[in-house]
C-alpha atoms as a PDB file:
ATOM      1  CA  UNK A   1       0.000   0.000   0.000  1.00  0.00           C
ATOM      2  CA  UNK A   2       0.996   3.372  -0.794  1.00  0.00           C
ATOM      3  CA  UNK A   3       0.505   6.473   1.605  1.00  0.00           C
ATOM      4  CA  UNK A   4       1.930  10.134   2.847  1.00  0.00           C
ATOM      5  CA  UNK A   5       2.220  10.175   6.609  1.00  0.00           C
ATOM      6  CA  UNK A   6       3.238  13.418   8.066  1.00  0.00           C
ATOM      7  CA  UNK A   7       5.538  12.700  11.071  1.00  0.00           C
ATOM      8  CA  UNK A   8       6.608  15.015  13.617  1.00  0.00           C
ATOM      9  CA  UNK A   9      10.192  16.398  13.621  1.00  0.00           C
ATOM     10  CA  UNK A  10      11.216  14.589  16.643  1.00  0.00           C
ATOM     11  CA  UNK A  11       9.674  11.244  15.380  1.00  0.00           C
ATOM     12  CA  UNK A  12      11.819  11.582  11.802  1.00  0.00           C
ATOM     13  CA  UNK A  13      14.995  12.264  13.520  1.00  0.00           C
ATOM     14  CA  UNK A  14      14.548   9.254  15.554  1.00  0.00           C
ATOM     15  CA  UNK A  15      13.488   7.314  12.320  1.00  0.00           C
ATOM     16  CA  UNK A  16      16.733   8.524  10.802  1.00  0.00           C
ATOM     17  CA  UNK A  17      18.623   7.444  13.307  1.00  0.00           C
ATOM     18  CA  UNK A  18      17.416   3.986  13.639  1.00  0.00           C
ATOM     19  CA  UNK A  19      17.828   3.432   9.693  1.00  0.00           C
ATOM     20  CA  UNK A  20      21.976   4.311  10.030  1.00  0.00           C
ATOM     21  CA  UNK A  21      21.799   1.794  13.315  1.00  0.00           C
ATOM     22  CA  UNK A  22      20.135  -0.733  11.333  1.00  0.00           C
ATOM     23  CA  UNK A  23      21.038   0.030   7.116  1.00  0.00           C
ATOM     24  CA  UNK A  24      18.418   0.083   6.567  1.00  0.00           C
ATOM     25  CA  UNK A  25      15.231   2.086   4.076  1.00  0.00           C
ATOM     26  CA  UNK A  26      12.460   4.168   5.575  1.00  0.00           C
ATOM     27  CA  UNK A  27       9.982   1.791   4.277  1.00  0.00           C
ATOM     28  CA  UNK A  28      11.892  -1.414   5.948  1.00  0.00           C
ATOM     29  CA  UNK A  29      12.643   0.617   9.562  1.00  0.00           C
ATOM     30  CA  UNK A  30       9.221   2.140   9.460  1.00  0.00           C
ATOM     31  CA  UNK A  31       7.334  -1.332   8.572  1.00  0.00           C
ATOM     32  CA  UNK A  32       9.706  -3.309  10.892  1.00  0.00           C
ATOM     33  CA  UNK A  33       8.657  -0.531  13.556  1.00  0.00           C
ATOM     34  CA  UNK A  34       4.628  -0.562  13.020  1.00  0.00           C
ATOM     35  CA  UNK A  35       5.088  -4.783  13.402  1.00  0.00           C
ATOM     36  CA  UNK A  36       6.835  -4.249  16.456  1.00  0.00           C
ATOM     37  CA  UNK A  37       4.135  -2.425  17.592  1.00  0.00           C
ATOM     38  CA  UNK A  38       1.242  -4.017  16.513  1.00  0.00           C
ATOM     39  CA  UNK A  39       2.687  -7.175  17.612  1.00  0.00           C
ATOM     40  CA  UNK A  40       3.444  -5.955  21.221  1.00  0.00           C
ATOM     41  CA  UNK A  41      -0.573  -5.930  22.047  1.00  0.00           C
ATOM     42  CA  UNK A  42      -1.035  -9.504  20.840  1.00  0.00           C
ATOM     43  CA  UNK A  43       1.823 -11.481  22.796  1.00  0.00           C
ATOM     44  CA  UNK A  44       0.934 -12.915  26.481  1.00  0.00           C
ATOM     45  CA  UNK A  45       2.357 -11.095  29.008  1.00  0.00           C
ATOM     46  CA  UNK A  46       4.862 -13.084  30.896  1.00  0.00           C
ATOM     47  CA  UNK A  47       4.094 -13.417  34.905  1.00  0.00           C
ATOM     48  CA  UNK A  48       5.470 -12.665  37.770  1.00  0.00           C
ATOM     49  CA  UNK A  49       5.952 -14.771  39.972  1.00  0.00           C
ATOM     50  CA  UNK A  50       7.411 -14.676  43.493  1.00  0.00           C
ATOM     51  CA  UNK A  51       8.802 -17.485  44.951  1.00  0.00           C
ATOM     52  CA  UNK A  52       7.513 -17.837  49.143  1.00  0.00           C
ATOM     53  CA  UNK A  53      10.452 -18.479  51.886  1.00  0.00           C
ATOM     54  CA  UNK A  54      10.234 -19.350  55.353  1.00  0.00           C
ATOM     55  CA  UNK A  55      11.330 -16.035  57.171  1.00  0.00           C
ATOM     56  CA  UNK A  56      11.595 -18.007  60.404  1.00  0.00           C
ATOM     57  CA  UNK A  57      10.618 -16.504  63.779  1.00  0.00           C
ATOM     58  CA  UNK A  58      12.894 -14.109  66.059  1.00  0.00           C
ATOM     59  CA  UNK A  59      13.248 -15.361  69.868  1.00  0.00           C
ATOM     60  CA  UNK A  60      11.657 -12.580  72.301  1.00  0.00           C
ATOM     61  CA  UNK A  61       9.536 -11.204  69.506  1.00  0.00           C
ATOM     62  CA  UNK A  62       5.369 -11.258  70.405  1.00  0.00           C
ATOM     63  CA  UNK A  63       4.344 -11.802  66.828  1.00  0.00           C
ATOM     64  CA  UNK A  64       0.620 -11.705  67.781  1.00  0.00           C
ATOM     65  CA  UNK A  65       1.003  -7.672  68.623  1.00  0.00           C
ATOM     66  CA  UNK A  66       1.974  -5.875  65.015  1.00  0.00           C
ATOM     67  CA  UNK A  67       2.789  -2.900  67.484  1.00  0.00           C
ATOM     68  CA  UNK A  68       5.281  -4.276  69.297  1.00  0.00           C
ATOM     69  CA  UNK A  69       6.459  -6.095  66.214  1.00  0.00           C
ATOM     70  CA  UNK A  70       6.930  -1.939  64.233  1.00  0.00           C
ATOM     71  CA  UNK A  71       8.900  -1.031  67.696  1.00  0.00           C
ATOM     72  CA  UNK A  72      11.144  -3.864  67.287  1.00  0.00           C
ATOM     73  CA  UNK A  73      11.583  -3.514  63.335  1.00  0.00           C
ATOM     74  CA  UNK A  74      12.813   0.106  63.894  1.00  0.00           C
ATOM     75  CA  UNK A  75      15.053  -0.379  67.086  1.00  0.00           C
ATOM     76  CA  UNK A  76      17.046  -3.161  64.888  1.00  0.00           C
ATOM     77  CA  UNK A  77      16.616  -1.631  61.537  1.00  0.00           C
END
């Protein structure tokens, strides 16, 4: 397909910059670019995941009080 696309000045300096990185035409930088895009939307996402550890339990610590748990966290941070 042919077209004119009017693209912004800082847009077609970043254009000509990729097509001396790569050696590459408008047409093949601009097309590789609009797959790369188009393509981004379609893949799966890949997921986090986090991995659970045993953070073991300290010795003189009353775990069932959260505010004496916060006074201990900042006296031995």
């Amino acid at each position: 397909m042919r077209t004119t696309l009017t693209i912004d000045d800082d847009l077609a300096q970043r254009l000509k910059a990729e097509m001396r990185k790569r050696g590459a035409s408008l047409k093949v930088v601009v097309g590789q670019l609009l797959r790369q895009g188009l393509d981004a939307g379609r893949r799966p996402k890949r997921r986090f995941r986090v991995k659970a550890r045993a953070l073991g339990v300290r010795a003189g610590v009353n775990y069932s009080k959260t505010s004496e748990m916060l006074d201990w966290l900042d006296e031995h941070a």
